[in-house]
Structure formats: structure tokens, C-alpha cells
N, C-alpha and C. Protein backbone atom coordinates (compact mmCIF):
# COMPACT_ATOMS: atom_id res chain seq x y z
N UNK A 1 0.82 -1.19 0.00
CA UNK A 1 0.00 0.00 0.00
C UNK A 1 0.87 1.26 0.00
N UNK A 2 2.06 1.10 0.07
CA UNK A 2 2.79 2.31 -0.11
C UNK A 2 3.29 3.22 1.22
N UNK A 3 2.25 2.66 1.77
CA UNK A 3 2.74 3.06 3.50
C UNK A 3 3.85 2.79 4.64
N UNK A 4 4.77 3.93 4.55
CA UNK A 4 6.20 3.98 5.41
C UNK A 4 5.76 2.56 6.59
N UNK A 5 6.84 2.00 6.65
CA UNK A 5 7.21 1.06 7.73
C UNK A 5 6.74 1.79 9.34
N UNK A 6 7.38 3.11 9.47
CA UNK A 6 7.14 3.61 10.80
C UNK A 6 5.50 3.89 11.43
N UNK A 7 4.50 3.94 10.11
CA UNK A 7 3.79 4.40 10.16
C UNK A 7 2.89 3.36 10.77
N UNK A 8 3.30 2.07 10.35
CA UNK A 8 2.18 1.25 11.23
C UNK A 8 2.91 0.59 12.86
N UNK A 9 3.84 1.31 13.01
CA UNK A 9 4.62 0.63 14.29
C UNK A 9 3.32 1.28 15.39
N UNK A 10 3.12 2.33 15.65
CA UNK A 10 2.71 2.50 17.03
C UNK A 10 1.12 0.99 16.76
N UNK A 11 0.45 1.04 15.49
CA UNK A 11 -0.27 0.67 15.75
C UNK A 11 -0.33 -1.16 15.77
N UNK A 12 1.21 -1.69 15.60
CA UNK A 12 1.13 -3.34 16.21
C UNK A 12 1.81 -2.94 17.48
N UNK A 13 2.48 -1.86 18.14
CA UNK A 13 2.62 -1.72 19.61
C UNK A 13 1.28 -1.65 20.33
N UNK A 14 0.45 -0.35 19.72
CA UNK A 14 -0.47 -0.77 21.19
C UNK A 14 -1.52 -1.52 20.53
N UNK A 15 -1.66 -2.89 19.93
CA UNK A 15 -2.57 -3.85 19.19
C UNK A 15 -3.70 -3.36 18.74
N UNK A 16 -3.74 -2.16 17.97
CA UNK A 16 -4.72 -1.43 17.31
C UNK A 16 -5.58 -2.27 16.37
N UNK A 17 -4.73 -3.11 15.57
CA UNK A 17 -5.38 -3.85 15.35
C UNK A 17 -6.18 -5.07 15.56
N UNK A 18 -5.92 -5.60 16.86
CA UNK A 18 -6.69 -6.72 17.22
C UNK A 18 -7.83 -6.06 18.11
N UNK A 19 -7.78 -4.69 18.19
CA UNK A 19 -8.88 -4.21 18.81
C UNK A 19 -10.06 -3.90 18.20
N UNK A 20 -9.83 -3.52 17.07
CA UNK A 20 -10.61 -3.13 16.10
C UNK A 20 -11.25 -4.39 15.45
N UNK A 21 -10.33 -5.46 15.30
CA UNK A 21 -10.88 -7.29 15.17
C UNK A 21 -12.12 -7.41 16.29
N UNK A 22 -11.37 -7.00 16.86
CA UNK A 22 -12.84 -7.44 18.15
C UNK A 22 -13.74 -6.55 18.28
N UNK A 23 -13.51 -5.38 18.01
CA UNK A 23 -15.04 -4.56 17.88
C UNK A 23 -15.69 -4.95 16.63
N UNK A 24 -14.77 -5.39 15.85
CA UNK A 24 -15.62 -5.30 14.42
C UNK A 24 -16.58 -6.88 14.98
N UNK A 25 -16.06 -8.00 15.62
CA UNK A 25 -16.69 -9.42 15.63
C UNK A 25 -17.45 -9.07 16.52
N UNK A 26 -17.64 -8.13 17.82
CA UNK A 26 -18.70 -7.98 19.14
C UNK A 26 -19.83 -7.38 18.50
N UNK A 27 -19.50 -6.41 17.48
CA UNK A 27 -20.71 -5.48 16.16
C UNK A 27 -21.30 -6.25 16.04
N UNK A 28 -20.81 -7.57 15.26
CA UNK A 28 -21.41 -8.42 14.42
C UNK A 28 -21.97 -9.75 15.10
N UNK A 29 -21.88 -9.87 16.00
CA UNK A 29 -22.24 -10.86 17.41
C UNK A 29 -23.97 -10.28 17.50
N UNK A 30 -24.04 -8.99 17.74
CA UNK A 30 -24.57 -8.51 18.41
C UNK A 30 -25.94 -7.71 17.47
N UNK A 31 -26.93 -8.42 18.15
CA UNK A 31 -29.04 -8.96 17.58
C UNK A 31 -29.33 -6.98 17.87
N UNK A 32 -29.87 -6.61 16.44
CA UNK A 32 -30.40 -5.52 16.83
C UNK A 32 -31.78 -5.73 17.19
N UNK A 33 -32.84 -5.10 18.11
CA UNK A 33 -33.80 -5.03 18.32
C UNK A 33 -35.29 -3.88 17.46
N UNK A 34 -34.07 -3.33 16.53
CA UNK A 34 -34.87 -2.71 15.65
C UNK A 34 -35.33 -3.03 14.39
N UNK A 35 -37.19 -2.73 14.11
CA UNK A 35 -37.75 -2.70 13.45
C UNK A 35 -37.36 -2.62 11.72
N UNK A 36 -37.80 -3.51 11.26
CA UNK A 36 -37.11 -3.70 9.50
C UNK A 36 -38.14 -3.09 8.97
N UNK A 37 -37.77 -2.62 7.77
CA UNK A 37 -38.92 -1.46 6.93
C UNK A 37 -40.25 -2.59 6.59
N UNK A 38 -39.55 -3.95 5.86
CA UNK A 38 -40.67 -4.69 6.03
C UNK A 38 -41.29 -5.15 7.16
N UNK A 39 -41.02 -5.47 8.13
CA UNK A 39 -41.66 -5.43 9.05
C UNK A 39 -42.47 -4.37 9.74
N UNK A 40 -42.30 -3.00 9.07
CA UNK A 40 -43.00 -2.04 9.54
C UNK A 40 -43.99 -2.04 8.37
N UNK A 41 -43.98 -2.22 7.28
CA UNK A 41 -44.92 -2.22 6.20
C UNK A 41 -45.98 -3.08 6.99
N UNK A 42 -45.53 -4.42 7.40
CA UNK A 42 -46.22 -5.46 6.94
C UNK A 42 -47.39 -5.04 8.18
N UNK A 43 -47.12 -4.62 9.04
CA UNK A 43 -47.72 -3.71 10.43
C UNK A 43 -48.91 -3.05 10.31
N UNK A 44 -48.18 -2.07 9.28
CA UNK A 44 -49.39 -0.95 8.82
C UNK A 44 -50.35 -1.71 8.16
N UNK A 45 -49.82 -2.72 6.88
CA UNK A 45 -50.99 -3.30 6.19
C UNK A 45 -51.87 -4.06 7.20
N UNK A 46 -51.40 -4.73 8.23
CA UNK A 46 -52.25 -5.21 9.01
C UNK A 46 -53.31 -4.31 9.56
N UNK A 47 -53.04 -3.58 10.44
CA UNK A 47 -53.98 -2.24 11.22
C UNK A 47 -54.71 -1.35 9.94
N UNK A 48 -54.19 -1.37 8.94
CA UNK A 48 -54.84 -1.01 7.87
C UNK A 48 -56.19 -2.10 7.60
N UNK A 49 -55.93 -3.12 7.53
CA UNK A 49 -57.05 -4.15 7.02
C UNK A 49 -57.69 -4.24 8.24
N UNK A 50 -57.34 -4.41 9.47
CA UNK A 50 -58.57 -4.57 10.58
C UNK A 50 -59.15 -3.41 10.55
N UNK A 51 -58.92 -2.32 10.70
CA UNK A 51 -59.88 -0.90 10.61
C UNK A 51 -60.44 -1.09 9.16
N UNK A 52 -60.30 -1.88 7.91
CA UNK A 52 -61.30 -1.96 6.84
C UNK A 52 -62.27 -3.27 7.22
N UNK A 53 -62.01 -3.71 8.19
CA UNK A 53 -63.04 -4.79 8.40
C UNK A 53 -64.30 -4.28 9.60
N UNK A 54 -63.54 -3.44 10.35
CA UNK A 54 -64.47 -3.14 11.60
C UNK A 54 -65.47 -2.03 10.88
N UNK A 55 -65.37 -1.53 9.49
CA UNK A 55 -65.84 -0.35 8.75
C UNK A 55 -66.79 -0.78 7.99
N UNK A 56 -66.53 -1.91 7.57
CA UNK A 56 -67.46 -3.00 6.51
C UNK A 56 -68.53 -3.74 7.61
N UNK A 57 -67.74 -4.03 8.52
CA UNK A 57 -69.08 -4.71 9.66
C UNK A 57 -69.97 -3.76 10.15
N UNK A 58 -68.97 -2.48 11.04
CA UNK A 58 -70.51 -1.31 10.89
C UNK A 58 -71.36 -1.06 9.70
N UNK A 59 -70.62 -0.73 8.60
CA UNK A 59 -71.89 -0.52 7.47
C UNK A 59 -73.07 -1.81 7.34
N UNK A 60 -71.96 -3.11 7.21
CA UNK A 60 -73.04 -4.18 7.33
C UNK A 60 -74.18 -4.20 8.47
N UNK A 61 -73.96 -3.93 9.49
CA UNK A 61 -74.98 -3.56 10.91
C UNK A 61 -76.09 -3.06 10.51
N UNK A 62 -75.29 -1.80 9.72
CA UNK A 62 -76.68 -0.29 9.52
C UNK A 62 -77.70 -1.22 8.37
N UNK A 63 -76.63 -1.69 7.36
CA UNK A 63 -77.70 -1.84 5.96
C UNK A 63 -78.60 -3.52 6.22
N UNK A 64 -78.38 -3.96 6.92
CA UNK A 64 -78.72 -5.62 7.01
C UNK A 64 -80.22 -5.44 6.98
N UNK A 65 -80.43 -4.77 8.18
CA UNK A 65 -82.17 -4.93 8.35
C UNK A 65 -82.82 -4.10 6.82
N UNK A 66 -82.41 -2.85 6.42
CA UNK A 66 -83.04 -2.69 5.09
C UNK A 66 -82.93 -3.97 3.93
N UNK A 67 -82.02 -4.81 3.86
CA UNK A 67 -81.24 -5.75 2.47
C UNK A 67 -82.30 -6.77 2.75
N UNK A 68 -82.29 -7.77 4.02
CA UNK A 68 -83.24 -8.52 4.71
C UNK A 68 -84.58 -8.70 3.67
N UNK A 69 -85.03 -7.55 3.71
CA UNK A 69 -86.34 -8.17 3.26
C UNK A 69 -86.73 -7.55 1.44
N UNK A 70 -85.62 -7.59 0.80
CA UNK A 70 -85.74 -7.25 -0.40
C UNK A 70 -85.42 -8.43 -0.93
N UNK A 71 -86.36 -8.77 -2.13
CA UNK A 71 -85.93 -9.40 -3.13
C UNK A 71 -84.71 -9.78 -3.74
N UNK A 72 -84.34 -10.76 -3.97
CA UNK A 72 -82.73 -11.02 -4.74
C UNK A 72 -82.86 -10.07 -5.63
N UNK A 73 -83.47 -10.13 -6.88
CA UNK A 73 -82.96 -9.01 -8.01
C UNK A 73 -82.99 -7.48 -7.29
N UNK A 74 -83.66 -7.10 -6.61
CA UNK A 74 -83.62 -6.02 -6.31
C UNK A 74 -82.72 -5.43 -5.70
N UNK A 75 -82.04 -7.01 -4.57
CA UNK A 75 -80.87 -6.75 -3.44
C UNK A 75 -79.62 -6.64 -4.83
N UNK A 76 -79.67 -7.04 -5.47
CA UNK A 76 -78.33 -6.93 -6.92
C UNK A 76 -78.18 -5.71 -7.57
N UNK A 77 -79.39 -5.14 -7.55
CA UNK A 77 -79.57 -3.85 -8.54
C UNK A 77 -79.06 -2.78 -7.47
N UNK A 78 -79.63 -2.97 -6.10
CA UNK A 78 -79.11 -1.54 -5.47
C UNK A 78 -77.77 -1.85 -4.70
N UNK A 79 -76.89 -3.31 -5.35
CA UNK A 79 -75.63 -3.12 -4.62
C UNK A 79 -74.63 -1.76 -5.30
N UNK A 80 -75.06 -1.68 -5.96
CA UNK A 80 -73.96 -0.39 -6.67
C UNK A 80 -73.89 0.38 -5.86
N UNK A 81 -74.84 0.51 -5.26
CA UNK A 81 -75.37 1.95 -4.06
C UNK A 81 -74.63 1.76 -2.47
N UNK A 82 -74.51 0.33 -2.52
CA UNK A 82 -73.16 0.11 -1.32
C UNK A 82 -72.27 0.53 -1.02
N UNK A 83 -71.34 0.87 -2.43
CA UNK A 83 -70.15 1.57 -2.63
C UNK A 83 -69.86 3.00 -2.32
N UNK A 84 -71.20 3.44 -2.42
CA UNK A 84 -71.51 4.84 -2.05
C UNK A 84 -71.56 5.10 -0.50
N UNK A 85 -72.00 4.20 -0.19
CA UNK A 85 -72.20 4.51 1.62
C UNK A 85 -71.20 4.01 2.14
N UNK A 86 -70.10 3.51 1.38
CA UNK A 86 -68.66 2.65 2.18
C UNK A 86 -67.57 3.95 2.05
């Protein structure tokens, strides 16, 4: 590398380098406890889909007793109109 002889003496005197060996292997030993982007995605999509289910079951609540006593063709024709109240 081109680098004077003197220049790496202090650092095999005070074992600069086997220190830095061992921080670099204790780094790498060592379990982070933080959150991965996918794992934060996958989070949101979850709490995302239960708040679209608890939203679909209230609407289902409100509209059931009107749907109940309509006719099949009729219950088909005014599903378009579902989309509107969701």
C-alpha cells in the first residue's frame, strides 16, 4: 500500500489492530432489536385491514335490516349503491 514502515509501528505496539478485530466481531455478534422497513410495512398493512373490516361490519350492521327483506334481483340492482355509503 505504499505506506512507510514507521507508520504502522505504534499501531502493532499498542494492538490497534486486534482491537478493532474485536469490535468489528462484538458489532457483528450482536441482535439488533430494531424494526425492518418490512416489518414495519407489513404492520401498517395489518392495522390497515382490521380498521377496513371493523368499517365493513358497521356498514353491514346499519344496511342488514333494510337488504333482509328485499328481493334477490332487487338486493343486486341496489348493490352499486353500497359503494356509495362505504
Amino acid at each position: 500500500m505504499n505506506v512507510p514502515e514507521g507508520t504502522a509501528g505504534p499501531a502493532k505496539r499498542e494492538r490497534w489492530t486486534q482491537q478493532i478485530e474485536t469490535a468489528k466481531h462484538a458489532t457483528a455478534s450482536t441482535q439488533s432489536n430494531a424494526v425492518t422497513p418490512l416489518q414495519s410495512i407489513a404492520a401498517v398493512m395489518q392495522e390497515r385491514g382490521e380498521r377496513y373490516r371493523e368499517r365493513i361490519a358497521g356498514v353491514s350492521k346499519k344496511v342488514i335490516g333494510h337488504v333482509e327483506p328485499m328481493e334477490a334481483d332487487e338486493t343486486l340492482s341496489r348493490s352499486a349503491q353500497l359503494e356509495k355509503w362505504i
